[in-house]
N, C-alpha and C. Protein backbone atom coordinates (compact mmCIF):
# COMPACT_ATOMS: atom_id res chain seq x y z
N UNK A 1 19.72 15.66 -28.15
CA UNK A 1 20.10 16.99 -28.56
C UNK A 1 19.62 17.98 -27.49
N UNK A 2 20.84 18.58 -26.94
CA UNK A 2 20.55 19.86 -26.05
C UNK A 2 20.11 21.10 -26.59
N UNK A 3 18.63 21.89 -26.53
CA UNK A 3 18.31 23.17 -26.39
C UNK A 3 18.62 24.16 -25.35
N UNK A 4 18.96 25.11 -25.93
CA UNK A 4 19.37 26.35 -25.26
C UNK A 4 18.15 28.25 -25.45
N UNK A 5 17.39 28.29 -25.16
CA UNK A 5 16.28 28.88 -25.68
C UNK A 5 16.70 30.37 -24.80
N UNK A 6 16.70 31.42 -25.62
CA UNK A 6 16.53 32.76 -24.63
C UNK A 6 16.07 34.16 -25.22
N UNK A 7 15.78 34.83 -24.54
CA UNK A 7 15.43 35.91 -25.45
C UNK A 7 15.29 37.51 -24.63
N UNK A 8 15.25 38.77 -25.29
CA UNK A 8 15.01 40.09 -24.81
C UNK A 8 15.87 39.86 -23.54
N UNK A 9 17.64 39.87 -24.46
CA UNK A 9 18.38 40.44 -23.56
C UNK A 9 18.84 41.63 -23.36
N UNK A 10 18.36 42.80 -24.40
CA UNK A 10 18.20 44.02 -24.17
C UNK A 10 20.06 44.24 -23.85
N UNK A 11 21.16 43.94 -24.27
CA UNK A 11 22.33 44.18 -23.99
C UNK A 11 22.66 45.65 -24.61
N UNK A 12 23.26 46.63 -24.39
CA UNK A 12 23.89 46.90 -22.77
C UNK A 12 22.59 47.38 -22.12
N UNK A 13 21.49 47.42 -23.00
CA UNK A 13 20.53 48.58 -21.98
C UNK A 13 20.34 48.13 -20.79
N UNK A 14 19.54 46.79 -20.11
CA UNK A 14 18.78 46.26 -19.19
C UNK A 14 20.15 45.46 -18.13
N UNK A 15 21.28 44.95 -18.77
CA UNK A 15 22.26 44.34 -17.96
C UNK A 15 23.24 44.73 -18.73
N UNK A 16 24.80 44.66 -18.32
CA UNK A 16 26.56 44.91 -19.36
C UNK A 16 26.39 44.05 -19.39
N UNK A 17 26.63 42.34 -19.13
CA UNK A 17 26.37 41.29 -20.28
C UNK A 17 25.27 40.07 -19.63
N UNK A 18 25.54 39.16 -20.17
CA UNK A 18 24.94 37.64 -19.94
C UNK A 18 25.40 37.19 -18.78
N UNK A 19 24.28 36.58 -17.77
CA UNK A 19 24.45 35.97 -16.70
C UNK A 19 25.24 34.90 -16.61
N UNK A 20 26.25 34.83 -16.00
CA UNK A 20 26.94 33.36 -15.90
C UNK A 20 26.58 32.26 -15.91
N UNK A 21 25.55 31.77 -15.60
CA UNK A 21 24.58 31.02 -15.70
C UNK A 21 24.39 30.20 -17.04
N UNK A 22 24.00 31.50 -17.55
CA UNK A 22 23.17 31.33 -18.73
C UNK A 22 24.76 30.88 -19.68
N UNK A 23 26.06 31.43 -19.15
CA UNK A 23 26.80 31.64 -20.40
C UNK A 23 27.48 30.04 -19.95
N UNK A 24 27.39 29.41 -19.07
CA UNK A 24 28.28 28.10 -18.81
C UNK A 24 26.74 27.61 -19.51
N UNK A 25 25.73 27.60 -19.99
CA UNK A 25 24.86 26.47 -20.82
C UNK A 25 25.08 26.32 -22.04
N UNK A 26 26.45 28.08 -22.46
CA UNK A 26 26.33 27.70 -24.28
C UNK A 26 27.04 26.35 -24.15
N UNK A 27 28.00 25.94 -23.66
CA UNK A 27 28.96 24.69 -24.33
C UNK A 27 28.05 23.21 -23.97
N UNK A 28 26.76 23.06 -23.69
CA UNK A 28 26.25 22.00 -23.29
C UNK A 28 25.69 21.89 -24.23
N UNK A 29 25.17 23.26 -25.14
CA UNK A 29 23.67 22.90 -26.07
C UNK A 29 24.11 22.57 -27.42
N UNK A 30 23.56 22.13 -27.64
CA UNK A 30 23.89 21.61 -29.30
C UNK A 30 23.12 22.53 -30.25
N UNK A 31 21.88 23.08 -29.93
CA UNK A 31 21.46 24.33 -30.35
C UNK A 31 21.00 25.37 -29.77
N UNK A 32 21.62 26.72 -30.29
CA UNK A 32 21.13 27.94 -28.97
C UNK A 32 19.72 28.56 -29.88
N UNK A 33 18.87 29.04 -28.91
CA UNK A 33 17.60 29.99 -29.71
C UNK A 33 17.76 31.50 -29.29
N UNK A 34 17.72 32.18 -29.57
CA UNK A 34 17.69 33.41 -29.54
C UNK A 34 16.14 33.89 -30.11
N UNK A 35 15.23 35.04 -28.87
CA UNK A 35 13.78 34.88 -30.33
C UNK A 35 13.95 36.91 -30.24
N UNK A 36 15.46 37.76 -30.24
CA UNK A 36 14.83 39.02 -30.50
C UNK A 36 15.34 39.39 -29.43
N UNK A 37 15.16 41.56 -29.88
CA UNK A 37 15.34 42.17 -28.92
C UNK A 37 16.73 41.78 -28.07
N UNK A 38 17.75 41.72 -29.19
CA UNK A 38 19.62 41.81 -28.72
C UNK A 38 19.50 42.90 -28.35
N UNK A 39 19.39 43.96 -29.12
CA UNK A 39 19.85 45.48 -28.90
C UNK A 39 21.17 45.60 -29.70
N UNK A 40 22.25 44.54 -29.17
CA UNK A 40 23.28 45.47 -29.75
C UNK A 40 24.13 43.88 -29.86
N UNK A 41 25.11 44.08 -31.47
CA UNK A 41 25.64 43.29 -32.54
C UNK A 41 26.71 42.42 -31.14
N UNK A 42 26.87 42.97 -30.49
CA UNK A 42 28.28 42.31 -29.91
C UNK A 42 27.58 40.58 -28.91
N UNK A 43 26.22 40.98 -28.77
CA UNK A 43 25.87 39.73 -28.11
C UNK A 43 25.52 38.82 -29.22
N UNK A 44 25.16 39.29 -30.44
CA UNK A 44 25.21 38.26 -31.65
C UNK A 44 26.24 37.94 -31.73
N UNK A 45 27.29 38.17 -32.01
CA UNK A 45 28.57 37.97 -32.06
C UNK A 45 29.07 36.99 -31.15
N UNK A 46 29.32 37.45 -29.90
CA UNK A 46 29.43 36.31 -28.73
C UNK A 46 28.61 34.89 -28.92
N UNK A 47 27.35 34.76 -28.76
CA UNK A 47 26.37 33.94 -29.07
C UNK A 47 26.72 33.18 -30.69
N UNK A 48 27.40 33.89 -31.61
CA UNK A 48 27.99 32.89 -32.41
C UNK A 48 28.81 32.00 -32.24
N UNK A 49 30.25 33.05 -31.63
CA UNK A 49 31.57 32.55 -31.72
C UNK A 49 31.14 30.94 -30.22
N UNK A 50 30.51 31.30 -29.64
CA UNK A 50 30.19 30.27 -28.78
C UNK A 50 29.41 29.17 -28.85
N UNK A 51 28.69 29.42 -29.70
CA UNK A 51 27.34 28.18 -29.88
C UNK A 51 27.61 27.51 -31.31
N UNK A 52 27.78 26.03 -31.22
CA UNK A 52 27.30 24.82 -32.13
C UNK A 52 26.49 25.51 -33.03
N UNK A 53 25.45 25.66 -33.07
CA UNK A 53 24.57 26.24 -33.85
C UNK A 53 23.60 27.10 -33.40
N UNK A 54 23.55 28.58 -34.09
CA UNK A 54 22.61 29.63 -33.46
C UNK A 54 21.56 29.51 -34.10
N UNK A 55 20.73 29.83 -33.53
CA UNK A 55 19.12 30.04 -34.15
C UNK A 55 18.67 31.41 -33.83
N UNK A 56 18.42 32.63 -34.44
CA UNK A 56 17.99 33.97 -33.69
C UNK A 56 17.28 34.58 -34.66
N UNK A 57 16.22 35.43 -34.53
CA UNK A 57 15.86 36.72 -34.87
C UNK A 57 16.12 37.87 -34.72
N UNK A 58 15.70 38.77 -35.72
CA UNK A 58 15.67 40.35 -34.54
C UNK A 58 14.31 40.38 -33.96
N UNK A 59 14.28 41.43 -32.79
CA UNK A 59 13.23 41.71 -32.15
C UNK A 59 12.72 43.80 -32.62
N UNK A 60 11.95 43.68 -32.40
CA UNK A 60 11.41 45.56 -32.25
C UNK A 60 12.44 46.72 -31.87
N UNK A 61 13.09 46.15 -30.93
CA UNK A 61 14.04 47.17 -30.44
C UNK A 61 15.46 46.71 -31.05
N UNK A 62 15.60 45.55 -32.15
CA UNK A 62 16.72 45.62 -33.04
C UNK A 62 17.03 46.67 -34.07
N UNK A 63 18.16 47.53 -34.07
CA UNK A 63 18.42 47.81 -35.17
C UNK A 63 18.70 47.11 -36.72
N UNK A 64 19.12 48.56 -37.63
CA UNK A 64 19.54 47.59 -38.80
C UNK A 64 20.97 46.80 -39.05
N UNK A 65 21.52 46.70 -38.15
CA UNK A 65 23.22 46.21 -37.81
C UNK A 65 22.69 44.89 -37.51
N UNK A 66 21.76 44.13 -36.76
CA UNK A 66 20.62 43.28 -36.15
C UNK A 66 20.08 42.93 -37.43
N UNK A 67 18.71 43.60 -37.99
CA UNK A 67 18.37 43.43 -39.14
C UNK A 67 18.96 43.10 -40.32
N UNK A 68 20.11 43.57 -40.98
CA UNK A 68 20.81 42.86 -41.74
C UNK A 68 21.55 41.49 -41.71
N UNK A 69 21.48 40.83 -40.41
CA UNK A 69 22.49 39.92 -40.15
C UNK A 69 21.35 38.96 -39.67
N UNK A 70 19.87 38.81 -39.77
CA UNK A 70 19.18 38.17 -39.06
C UNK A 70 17.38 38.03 -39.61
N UNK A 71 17.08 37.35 -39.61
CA UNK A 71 15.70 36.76 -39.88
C UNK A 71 14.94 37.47 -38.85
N UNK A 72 13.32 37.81 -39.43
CA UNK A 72 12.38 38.06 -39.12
C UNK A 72 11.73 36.79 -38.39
N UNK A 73 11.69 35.46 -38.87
CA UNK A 73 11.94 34.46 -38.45
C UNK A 73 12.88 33.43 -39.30
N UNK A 74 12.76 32.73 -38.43
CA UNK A 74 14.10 31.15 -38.44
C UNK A 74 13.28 30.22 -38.41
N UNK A 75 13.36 29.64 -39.28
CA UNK A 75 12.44 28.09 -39.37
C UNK A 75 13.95 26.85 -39.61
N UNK A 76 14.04 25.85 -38.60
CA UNK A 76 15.02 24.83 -38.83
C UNK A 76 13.80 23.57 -38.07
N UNK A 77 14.60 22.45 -38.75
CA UNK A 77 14.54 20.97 -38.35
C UNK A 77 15.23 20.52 -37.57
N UNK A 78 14.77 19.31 -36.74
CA UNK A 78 16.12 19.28 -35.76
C UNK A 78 15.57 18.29 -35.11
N UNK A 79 16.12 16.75 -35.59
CA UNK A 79 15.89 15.63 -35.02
C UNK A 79 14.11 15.12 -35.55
N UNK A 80 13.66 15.59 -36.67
CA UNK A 80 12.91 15.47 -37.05
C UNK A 80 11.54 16.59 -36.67
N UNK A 81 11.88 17.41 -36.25
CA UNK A 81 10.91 18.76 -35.38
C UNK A 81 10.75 19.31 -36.15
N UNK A 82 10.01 19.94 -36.40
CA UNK A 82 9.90 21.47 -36.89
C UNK A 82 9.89 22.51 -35.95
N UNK A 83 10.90 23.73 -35.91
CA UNK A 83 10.82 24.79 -35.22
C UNK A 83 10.86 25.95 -36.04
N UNK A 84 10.40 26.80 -35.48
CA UNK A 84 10.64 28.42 -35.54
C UNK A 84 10.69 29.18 -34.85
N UNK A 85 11.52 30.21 -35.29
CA UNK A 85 11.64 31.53 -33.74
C UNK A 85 11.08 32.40 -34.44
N UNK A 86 10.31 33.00 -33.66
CA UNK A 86 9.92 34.73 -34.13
C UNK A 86 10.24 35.55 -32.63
N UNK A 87 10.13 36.84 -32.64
CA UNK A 87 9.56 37.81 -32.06
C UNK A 87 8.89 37.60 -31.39
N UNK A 88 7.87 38.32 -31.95
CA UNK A 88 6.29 38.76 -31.13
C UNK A 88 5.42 37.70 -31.89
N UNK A 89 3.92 37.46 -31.17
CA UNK A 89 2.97 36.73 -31.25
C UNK A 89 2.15 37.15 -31.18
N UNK A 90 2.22 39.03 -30.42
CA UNK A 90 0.83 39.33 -30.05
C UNK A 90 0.35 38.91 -28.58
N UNK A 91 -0.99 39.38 -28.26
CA UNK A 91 -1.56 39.55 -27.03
C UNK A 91 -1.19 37.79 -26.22
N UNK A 92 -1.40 37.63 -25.37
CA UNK A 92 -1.78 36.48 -24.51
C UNK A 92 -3.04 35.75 -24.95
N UNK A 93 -3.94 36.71 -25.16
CA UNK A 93 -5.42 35.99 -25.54
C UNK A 93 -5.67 35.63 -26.85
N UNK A 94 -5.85 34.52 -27.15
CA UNK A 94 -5.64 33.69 -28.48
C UNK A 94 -4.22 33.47 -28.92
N UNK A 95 -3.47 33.46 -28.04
CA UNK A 95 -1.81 32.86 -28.63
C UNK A 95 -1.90 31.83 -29.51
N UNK A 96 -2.81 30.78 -28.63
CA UNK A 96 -2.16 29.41 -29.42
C UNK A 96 -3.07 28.85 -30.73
N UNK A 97 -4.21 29.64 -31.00
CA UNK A 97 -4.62 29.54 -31.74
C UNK A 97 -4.17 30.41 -33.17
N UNK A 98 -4.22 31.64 -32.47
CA UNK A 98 -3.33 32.44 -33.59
C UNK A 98 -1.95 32.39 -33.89
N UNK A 99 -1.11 31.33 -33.43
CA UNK A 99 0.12 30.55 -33.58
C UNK A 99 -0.10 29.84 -34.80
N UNK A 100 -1.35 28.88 -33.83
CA UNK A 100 -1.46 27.58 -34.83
C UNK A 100 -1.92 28.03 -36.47
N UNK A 101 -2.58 28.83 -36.49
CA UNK A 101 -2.94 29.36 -37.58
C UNK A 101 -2.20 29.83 -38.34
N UNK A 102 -1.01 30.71 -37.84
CA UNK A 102 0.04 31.50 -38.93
C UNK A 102 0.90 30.56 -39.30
N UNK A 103 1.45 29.50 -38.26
CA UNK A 103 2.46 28.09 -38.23
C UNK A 103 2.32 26.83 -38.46
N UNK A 104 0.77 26.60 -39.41
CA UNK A 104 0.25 25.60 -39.67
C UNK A 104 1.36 23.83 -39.75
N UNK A 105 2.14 24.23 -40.14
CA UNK A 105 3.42 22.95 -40.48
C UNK A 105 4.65 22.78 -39.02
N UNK A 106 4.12 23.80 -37.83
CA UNK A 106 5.27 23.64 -37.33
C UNK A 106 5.28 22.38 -36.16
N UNK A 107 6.09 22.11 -35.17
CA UNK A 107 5.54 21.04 -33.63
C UNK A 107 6.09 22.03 -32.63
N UNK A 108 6.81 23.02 -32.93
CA UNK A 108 7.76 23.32 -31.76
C UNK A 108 7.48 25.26 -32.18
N UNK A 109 7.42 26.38 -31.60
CA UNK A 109 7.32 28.02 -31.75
C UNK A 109 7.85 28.43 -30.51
N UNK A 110 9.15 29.08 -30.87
CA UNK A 110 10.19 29.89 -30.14
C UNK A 110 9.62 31.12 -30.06
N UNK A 111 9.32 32.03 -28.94
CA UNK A 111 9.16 33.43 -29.05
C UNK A 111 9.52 33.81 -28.15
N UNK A 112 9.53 35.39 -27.90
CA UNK A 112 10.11 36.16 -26.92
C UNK A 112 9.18 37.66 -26.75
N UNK A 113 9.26 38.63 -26.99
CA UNK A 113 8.78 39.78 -26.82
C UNK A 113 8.13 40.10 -25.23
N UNK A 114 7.54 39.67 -24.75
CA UNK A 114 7.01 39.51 -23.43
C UNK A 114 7.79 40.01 -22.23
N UNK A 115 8.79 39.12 -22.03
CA UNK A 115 9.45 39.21 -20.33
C UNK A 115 8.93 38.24 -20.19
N UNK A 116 8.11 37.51 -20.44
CA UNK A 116 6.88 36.54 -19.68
C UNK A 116 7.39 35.07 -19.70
N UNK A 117 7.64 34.42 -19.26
CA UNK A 117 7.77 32.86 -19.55
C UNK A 117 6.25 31.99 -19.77
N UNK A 118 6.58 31.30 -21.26
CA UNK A 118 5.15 30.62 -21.67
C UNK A 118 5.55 29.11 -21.79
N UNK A 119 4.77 28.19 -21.73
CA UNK A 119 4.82 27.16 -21.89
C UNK A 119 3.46 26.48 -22.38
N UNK A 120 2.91 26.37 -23.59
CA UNK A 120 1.84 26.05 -23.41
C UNK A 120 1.62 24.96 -25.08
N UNK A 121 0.29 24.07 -25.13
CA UNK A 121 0.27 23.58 -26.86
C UNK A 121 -1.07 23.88 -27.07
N UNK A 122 -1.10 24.30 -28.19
CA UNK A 122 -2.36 25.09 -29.21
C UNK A 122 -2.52 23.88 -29.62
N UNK A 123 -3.97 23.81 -30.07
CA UNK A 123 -4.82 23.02 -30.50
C UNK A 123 -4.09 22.27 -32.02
N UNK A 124 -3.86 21.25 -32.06
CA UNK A 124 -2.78 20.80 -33.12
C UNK A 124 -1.74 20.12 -32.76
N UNK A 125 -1.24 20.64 -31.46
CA UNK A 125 -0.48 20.00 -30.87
C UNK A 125 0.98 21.39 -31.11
N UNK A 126 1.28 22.68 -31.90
CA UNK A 126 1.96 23.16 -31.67
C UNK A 126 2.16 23.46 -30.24
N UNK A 127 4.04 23.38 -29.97
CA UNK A 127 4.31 24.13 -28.30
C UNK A 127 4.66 25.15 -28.66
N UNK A 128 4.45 26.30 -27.64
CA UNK A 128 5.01 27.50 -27.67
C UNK A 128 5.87 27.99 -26.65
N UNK A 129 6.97 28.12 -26.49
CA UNK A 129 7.63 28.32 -25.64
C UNK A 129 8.18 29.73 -25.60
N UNK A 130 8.16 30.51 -24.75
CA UNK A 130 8.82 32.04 -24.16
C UNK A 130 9.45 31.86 -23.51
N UNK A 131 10.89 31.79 -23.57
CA UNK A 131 12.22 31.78 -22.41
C UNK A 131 11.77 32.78 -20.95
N UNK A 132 11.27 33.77 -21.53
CA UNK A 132 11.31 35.34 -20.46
C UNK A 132 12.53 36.10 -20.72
N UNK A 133 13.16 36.27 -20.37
CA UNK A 133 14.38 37.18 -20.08
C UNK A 133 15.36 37.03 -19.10
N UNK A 134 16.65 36.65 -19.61
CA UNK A 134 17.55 36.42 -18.28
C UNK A 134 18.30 38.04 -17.85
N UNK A 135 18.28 39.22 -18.18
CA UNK A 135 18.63 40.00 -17.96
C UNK A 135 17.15 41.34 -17.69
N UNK A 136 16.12 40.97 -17.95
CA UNK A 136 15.04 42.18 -17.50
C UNK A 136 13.94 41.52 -17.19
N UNK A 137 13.95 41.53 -15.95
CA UNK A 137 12.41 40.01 -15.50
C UNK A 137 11.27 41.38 -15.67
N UNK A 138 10.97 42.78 -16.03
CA UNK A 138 9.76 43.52 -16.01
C UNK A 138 9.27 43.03 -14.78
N UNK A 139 8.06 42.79 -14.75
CA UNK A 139 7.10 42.40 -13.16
C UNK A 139 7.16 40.53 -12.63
N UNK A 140 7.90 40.22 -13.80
CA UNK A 140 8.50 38.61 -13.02
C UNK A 140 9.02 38.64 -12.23
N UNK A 141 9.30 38.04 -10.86
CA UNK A 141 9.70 37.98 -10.07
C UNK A 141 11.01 37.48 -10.36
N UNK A 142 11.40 36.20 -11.45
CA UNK A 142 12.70 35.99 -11.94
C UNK A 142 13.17 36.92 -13.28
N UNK A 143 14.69 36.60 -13.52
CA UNK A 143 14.77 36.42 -15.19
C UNK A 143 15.05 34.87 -15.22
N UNK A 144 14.88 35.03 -16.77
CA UNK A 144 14.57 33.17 -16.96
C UNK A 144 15.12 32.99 -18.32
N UNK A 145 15.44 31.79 -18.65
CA UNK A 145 15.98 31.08 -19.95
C UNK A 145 15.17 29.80 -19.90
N UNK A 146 15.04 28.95 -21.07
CA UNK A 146 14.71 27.81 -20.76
C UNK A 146 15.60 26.90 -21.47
N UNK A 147 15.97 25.29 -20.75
CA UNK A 147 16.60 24.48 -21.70
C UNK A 147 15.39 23.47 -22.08
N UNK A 148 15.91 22.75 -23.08
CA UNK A 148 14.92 21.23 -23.64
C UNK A 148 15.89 20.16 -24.01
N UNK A 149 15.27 19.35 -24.30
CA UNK A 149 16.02 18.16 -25.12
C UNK A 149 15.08 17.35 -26.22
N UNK A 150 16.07 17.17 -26.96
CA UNK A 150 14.57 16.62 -27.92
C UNK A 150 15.62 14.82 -27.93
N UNK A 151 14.54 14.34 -28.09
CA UNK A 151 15.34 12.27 -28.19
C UNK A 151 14.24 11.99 -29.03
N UNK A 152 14.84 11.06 -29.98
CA UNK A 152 13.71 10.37 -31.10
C UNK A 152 12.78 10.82 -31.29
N UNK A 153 13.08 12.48 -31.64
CA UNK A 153 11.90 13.18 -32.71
C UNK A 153 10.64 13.71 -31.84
N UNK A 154 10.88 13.81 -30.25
CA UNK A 154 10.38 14.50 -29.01
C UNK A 154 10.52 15.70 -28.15
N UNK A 155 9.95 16.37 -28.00
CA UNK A 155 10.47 17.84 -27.37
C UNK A 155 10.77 16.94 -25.68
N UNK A 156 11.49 17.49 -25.17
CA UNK A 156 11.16 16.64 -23.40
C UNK A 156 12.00 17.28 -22.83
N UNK A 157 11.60 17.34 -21.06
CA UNK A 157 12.49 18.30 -20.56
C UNK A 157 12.82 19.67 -20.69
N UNK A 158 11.50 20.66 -21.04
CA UNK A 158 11.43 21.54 -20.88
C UNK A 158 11.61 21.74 -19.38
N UNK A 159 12.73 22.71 -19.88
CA UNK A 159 12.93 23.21 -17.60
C UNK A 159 12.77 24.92 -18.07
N UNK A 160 12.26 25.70 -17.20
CA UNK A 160 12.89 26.89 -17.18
C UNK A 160 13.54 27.17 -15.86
N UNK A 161 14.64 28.12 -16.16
CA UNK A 161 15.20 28.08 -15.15
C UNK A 161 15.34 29.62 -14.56
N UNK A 162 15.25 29.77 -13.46
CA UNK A 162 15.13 30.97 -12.69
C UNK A 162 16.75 31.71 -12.13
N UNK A 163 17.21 32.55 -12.72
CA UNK A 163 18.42 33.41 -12.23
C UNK A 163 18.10 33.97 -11.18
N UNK A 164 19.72 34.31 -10.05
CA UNK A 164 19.35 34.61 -8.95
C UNK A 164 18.61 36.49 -9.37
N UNK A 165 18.28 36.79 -8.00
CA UNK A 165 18.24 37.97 -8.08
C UNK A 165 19.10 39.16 -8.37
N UNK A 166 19.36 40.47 -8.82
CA UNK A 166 20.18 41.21 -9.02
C UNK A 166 20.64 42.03 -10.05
C-alpha cells in the first residue's frame, strides 16, 4: 500500500496550485494524508475527486467551509496500522513524548503545522511524521511531501522528497 502524506498547502495564499510533482503521486497512492492548513475548499475538492482514499484535517488557518467538511483529527487503519492525522503537536521539545501520551493506541502520527519536515519514534515505538510543505518551505531550504509504503502491517520507505526551487 502506497502513502501519499502532505500538508500546509496554504492554497491560493503561499502558491495558485499544487506542484506537479506532487500532483502525478495522487494516482500511485492508495492513500493520500492531508494534516491541515488547505486554506481554501477547492484543494479539498481536487484532492478528493483524485485520490483512492483521502485522509485530512483542518489546520488553524482553515475556515468553517474546511471545518464543516473535516476532522479535527482522522484516526484510520490501514494494513493493520494505526494512524492519525492532526494539525499541530505543539513545540519541537517533547514532541514524542507528548504524542505518545495524547496517542496512546496509535503506531503511525501524521502532522503538519510546522513547514518543518519530522521524522522521528517516541518512546513506544509511535512514528511521527511532518511532510513540511510542498508549496511554503518558511526557512527550509526545500518544500517537501513525503511518500511511505506499508507491506505486512510495516511502515517502510519513508522518503521525503524535496521540490525544485521556485
Amino acid at each position: 500500500m502506497r502513502l501519499l502524506l502532505m500538508s500546509d498547502t496554504h492554497l491560493p495564499r503561499r502558491a495558485k496550485r499544487l506542484p506537479e510533482a506532487l500532483l502525478a503521486e495522487l494516482p500511485r497512492a492508495d492513500v493520500v494524508f492531508h494534516a491541515g492548513d488547505w486554506v481554501d475548499t477547492a484543494t479539498l475538492d481536487l484532492l478528493e475527486s483524485r485520490s483512492r482514499r483521502l485522509i485530512g484535517v483542518y489546520g488553524n488557518n482553515d475556515g468553517p467551509g474546511l471545518r464543516a467538511r473535516l476532522p479535527e483529527v482522522a484516526y484510520a487503519e490501514l494494513d493493520g496500522l494505526r494512524f492519525a492525522a492532526v494539525h499541530e503537536t505543539g513545540s519541537a521539545q517533547g514532541r514524542e513524548a507528548r504524542c505518545a501520551a495524547r496517542f496512546p493506541d496509535l503506531d503511525v502520527l501524521v502532522f503538519g503545522h510546522s513547514h518543518i519536515p519530522w521524522d522521528s519514534t517516541a518512546p513506544g515505538g509511535l512514528r511521527l511524521l511532518n511532510p513540511g510543505s510542498p508549496t511554503d518551505r518558511r526557512r527550509q531550504p526545500y518544500r517537501t511531501y513525503m511518500t511511505a509504503e506499508i507491506a505486512g502491517g510495516t511502515l517502510a520507505g519513508v522518503t521525503l522528497h524535496r521540490l525544485p526551487q521556485g
